[in-house]
Protein backbone atom coordinates (compact mmCIF):
# COMPACT_ATOMS: atom_id res chain seq x y z
CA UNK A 1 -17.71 -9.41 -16.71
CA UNK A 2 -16.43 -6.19 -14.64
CA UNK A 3 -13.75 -3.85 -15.89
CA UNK A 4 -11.21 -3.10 -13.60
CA UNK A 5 -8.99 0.49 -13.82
CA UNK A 6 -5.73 0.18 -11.48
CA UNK A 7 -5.19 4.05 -10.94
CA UNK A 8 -0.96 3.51 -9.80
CA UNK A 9 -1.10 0.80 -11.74
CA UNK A 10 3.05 0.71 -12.07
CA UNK A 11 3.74 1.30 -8.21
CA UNK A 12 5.06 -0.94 -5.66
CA UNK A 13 1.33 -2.27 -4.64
CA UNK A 14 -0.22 -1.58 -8.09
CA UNK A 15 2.12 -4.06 -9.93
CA UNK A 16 1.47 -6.77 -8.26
CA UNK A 17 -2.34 -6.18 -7.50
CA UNK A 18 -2.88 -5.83 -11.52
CA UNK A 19 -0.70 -9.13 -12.15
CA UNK A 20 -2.77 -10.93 -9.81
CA UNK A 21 -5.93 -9.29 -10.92
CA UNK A 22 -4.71 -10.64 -14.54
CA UNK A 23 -4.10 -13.82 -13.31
CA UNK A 24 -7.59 -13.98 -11.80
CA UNK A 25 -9.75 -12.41 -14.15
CA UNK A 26 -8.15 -12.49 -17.38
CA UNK A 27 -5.69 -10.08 -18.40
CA UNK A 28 -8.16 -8.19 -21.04
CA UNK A 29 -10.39 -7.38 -17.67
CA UNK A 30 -7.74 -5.65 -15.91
CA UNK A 31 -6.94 -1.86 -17.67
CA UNK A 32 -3.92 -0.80 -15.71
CA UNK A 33 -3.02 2.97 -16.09
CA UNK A 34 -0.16 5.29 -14.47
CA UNK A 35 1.75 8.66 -15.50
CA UNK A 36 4.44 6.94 -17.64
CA UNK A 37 3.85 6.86 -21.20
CA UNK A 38 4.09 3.12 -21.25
CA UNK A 39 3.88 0.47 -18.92
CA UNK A 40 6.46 -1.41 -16.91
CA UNK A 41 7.94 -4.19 -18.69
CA UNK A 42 5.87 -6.84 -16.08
CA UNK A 43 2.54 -5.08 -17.37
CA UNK A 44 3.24 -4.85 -20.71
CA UNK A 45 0.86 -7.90 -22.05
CA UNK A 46 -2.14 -6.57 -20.98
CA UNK A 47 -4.24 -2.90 -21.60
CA UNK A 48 -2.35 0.26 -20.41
CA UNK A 49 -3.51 3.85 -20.25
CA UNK A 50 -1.56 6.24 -19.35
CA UNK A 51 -3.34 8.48 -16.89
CA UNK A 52 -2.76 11.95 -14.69
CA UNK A 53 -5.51 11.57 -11.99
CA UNK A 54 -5.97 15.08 -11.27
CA UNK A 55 -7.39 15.28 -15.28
CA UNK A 56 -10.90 14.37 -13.96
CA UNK A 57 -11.67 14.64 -18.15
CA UNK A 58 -8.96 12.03 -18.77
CA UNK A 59 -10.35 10.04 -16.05
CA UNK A 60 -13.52 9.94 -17.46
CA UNK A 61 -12.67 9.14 -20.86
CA UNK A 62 -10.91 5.94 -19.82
CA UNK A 63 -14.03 5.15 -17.91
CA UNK A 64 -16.40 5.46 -20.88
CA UNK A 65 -14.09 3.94 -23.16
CA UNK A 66 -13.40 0.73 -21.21
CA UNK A 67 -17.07 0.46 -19.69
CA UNK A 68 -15.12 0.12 -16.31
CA UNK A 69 -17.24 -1.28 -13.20
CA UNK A 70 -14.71 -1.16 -10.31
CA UNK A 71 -11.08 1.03 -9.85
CA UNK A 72 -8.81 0.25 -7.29
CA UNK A 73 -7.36 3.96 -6.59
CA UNK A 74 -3.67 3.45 -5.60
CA UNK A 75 -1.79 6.54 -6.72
CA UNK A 76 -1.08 9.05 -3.94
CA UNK A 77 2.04 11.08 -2.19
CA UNK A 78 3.67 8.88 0.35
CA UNK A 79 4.76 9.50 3.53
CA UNK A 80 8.52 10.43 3.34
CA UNK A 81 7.97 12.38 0.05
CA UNK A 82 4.51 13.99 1.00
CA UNK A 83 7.09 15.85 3.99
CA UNK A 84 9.26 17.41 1.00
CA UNK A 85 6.24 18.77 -0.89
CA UNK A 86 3.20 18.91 1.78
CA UNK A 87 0.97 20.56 -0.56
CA UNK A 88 1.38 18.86 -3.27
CA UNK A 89 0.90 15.83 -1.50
CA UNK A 90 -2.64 16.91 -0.04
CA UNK A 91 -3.33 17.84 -3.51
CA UNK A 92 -2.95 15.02 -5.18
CA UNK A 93 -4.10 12.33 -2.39
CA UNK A 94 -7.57 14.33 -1.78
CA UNK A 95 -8.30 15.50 -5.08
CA UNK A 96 -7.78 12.34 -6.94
CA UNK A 97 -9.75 10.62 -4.02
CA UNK A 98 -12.79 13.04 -4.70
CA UNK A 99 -12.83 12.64 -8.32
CA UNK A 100 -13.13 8.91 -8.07
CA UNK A 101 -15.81 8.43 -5.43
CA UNK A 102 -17.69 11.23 -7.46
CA UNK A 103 -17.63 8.49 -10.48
CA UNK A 104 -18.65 6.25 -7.35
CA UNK A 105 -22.25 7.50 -7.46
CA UNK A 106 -23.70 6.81 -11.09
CA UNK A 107 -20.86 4.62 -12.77
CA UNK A 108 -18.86 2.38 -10.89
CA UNK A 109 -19.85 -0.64 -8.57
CA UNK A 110 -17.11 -1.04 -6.08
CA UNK A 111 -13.99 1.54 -5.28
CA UNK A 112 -11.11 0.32 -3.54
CA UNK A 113 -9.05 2.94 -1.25
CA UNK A 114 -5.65 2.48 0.32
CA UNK A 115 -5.31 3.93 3.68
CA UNK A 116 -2.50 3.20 5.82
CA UNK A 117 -1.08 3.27 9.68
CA UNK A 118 0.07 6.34 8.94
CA UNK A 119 -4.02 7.93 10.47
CA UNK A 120 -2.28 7.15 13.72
CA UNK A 121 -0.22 9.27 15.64
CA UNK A 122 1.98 9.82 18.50
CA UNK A 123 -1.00 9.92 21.21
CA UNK A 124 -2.24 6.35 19.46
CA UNK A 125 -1.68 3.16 21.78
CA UNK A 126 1.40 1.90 20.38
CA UNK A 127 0.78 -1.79 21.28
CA UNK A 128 -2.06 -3.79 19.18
CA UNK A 129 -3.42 -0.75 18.26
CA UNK A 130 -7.37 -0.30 18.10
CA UNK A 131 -9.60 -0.24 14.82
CA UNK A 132 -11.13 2.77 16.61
CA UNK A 133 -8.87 4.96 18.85
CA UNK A 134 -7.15 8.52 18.86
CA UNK A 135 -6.15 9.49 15.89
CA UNK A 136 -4.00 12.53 15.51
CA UNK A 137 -1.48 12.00 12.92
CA UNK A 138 1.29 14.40 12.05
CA UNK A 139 2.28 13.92 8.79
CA UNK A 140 0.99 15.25 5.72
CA UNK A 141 0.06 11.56 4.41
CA UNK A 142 -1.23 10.71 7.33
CA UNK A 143 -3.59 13.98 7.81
CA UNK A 144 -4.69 13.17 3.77
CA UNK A 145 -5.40 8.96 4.85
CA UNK A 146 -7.82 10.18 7.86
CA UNK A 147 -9.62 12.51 5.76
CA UNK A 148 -10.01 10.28 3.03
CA UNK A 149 -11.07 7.55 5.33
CA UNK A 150 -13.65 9.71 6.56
CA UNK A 151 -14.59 11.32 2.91
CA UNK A 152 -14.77 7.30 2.04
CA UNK A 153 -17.45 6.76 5.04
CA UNK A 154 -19.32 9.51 3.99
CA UNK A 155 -20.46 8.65 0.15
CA UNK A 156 -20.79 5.19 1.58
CA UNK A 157 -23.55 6.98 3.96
CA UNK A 158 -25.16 9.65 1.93
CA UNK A 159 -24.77 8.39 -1.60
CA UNK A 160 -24.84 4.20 -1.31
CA UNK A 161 -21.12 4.22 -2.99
CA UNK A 162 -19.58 0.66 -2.37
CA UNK A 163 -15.89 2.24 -1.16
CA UNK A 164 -13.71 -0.38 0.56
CA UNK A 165 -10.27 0.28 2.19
CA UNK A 166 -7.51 -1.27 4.12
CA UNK A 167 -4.87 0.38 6.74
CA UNK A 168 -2.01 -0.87 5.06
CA UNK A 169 1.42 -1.67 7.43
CA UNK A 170 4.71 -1.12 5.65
CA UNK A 171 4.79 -3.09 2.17
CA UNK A 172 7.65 -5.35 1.41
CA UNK A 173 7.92 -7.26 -1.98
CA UNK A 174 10.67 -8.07 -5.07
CA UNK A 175 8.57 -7.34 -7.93
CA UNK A 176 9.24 -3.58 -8.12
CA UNK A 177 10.60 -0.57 -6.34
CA UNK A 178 9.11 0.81 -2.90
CA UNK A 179 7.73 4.87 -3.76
CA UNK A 180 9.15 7.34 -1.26
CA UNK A 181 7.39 5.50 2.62
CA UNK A 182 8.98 5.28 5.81
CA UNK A 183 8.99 1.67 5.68
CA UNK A 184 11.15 1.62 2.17
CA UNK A 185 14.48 0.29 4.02
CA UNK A 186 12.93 -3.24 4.43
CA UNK A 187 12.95 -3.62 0.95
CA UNK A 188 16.30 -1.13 0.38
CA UNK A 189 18.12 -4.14 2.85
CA UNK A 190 17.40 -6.72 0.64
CA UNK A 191 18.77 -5.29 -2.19
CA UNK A 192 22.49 -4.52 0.03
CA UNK A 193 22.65 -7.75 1.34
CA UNK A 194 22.52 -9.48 -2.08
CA UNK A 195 24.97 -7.50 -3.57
CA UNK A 196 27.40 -7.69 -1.15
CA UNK A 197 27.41 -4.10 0.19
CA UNK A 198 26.63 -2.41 3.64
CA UNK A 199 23.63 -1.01 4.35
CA UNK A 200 22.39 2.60 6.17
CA UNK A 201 19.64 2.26 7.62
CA UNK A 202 17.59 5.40 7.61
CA UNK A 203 15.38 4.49 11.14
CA UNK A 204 17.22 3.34 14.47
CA UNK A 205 17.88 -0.39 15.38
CA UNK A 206 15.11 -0.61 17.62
CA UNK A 207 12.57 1.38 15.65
CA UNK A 208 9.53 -1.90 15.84
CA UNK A 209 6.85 -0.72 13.11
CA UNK A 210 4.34 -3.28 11.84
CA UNK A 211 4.98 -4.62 8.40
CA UNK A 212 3.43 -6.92 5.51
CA UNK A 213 4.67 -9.43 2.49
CA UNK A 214 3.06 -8.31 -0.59
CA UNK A 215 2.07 -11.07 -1.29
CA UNK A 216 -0.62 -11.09 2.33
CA UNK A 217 -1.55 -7.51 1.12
CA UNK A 218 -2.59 -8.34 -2.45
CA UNK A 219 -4.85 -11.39 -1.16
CA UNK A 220 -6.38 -8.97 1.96
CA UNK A 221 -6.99 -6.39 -0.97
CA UNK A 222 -8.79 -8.93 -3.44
CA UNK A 223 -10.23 -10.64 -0.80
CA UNK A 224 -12.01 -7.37 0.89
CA UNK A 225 -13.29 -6.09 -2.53
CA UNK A 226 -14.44 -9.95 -3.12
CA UNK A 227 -16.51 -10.41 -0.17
CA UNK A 228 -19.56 -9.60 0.08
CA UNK A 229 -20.77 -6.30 0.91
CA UNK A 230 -22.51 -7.51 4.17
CA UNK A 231 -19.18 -8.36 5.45
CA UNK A 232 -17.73 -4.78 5.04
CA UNK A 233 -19.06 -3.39 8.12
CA UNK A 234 -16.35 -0.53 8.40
CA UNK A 235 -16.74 1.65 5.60
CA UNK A 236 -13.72 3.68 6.79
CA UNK A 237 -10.76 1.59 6.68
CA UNK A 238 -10.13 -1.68 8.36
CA UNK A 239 -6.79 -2.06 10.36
CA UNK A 240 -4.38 -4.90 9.07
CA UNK A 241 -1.92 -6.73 10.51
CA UNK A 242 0.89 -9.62 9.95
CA UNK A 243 4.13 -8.64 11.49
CA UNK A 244 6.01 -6.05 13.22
CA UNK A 245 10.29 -6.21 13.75
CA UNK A 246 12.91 -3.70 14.11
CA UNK A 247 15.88 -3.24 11.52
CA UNK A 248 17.78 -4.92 14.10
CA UNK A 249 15.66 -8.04 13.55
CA UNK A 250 15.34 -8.05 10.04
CA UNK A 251 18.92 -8.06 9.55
CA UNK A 252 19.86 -10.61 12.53
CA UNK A 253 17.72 -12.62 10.09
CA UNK A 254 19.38 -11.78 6.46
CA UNK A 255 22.29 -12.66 8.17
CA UNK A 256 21.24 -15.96 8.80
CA UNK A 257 21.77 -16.19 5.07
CA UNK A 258 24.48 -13.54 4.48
CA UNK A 259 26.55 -13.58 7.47
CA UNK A 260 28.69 -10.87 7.05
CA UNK A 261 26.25 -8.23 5.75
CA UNK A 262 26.68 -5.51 7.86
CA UNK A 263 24.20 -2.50 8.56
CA UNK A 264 24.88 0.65 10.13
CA UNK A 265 22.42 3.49 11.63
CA UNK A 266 21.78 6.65 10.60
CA UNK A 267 18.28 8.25 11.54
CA UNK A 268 17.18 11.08 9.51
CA UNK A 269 13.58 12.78 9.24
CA UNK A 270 12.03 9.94 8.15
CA UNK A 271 12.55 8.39 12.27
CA UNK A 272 10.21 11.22 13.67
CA UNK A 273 7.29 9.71 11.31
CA UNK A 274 8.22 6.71 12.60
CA UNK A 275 8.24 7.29 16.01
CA UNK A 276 4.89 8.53 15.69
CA UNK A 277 3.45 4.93 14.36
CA UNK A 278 2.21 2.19 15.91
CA UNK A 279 4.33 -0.81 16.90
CA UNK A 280 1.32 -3.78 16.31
CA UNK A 281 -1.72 -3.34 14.87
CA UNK A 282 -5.51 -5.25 16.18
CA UNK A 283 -6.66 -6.48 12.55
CA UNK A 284 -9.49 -8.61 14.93
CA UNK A 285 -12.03 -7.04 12.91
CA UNK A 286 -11.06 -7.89 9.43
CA UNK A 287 -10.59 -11.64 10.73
CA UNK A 288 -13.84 -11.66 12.28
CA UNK A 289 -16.01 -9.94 9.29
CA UNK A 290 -14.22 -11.32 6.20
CA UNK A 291 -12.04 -13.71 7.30
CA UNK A 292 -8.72 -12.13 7.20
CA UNK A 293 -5.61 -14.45 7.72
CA UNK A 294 -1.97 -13.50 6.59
CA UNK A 295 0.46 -16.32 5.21
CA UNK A 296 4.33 -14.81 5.84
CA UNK A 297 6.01 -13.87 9.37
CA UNK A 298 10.02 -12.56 9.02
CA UNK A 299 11.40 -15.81 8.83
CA UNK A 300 9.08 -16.69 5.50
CA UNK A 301 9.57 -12.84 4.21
CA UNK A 302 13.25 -13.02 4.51
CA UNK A 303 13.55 -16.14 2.22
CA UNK A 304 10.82 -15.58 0.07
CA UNK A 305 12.66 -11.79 -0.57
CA UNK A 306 15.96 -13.58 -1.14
CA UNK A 307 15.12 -16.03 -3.09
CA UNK A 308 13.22 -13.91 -5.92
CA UNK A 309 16.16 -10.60 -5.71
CA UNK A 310 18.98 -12.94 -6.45
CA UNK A 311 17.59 -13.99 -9.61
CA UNK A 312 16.51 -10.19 -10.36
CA UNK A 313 19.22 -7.69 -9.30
CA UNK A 314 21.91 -7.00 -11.51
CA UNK A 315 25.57 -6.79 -10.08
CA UNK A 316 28.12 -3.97 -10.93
């Protein structure tokens, strides 16, 4: 039976990968670790470790201790933070990458990597974008996802390790709180509309940027590091795709269930990243070599979302 270490175990993607991981391989199987001294309250039934990636010792320890085969590697800088602290943020996302593919070579079977359409830039095709095209991003998150997509290629080349990875889009679910993306108001909108309030949106109306239900990226992420590894024939990072909209769309469509939520417009720093993302992504490849097929477009999102917050947020 493998042992699985969730590095970002208590982030937005990490807590719902590890309760699905749970709910797949049994909840023993799945060691979830993060920087808090405990877990989150939805991870508390299963092992927790708390963990500081950049203490390679630390890392290591948990390793031996567990006898862990595979680790998902989700903690890193995102995009709108990784702008207030750039070094930091290239720290901590190439550092921590390095450490684990090291541990790739002699003790672990498969690695999983989050990259993200952030390795594109502003000279990028905006429309359908390519799995292979110009890449020239200008953030600090998405200089640290190219590199590590191309660190990730190399131990796969020189050193045999099994590394897989997936460009995430922007990441909407209920279960718990977005980290510091550009992407963070479709989730931040949700929360607004339920409770009655307006919202400021921090990208303009029209700003189109691919996005994903959490659920379709949890099932692409298990599903990738499932297959077999004949069908991983881009040791990089495969582009993924279910949905792109504007903040104009997504509330035309809360409002179909809150009619008078109102949202007004406010761009800050966080619409130059934007503006320097694709608007669709080409995922052809991950449907053709593993079968890729996502389950939620807005409509589905938008009540799915609703449905879950209203019996989670607490009013004032």
């Amino acid at each position: 039976m493998d042992k699985i270490l969730i590095i970002g175990a208590c982030g937005q993607l990490g807590t719902e990968l590890t309760l699905k991981l749970r709910e797949l391989k049994g909840t023993e199987s799945i060691i979830a670790s993060d920087l808090l001294d405990d877990p989150i309250d939805l991870l508390s039934d299963g092992p927790y470790e708390k963990l500081n990636i950049m203490n390679k010792e630390s890392f290591h320890i948990i390793l031996e201790k567990h006898n862990i085969t595979q680790v998902y590697h989700l903690a890193a800088v995102l995009s709108a933070k990784g702008e207030q602290n750039p070094h930091f943020a290239w720290q901590l996302n190439m550092e921590s990458l390095l450490t684990v593919l090291e541990a790739g070579k002699d003790k672990l079977k498969k690695i999983y990597w989050p990259s993200s359409i952030a390795v594109f830039g502003p000279d990028t095709p905006k429309e359908n974008t390519p799995q292979n095209t110009v890449m020239a991003p200008n953030t600090v998150y998405g200089i640290s996802k190219l590199a590590g997509e191309r660190w990730c290629e190399y131990y796969f080349e020189n050193y045999g390790v099994d590394v897989r990875s997936l460009r995430y889009p922007g990441l909407i679910g209920y279960k718990a709180l977005p980290g510091g993306g550009t992407t963070d108001y479709a989730v931040d909108i949700f929360h607004k509309a339920i409770v009655g309030e307006k919202y400021e949106c921090f990208l303009s109306e029209d700003t189109i940027l691919p996005m994903m239900y959490m659920d379709d990226a949890v099932k692409a992420t298990i599903d990738l590091m499932e297959t077999d590894a004949e069908n991983v024939k881009i040791r990089s990072s495969h582009n993924l795709g279910a949905m792109s909209f504007s903040p104009k769309e997504i509330t035309i469509e809360i409002q179909k269930h809150y009619p008078d939520f109102e949202v007004t417009y406010n761009p800050d720093f966080r619409q130059k990243i934007a503006d320097s993302w694709p608007g669709s992504i080409d995922d052809s490849a991950a449907r053709n070599d593993w079968n890729w097929q996502h389950s939620f477009g807005l409509k589905e999102l938008t009540e799915t979302m609703i449905t879950n917050l209203k019996d989670t947020i607490v009013f004032d």
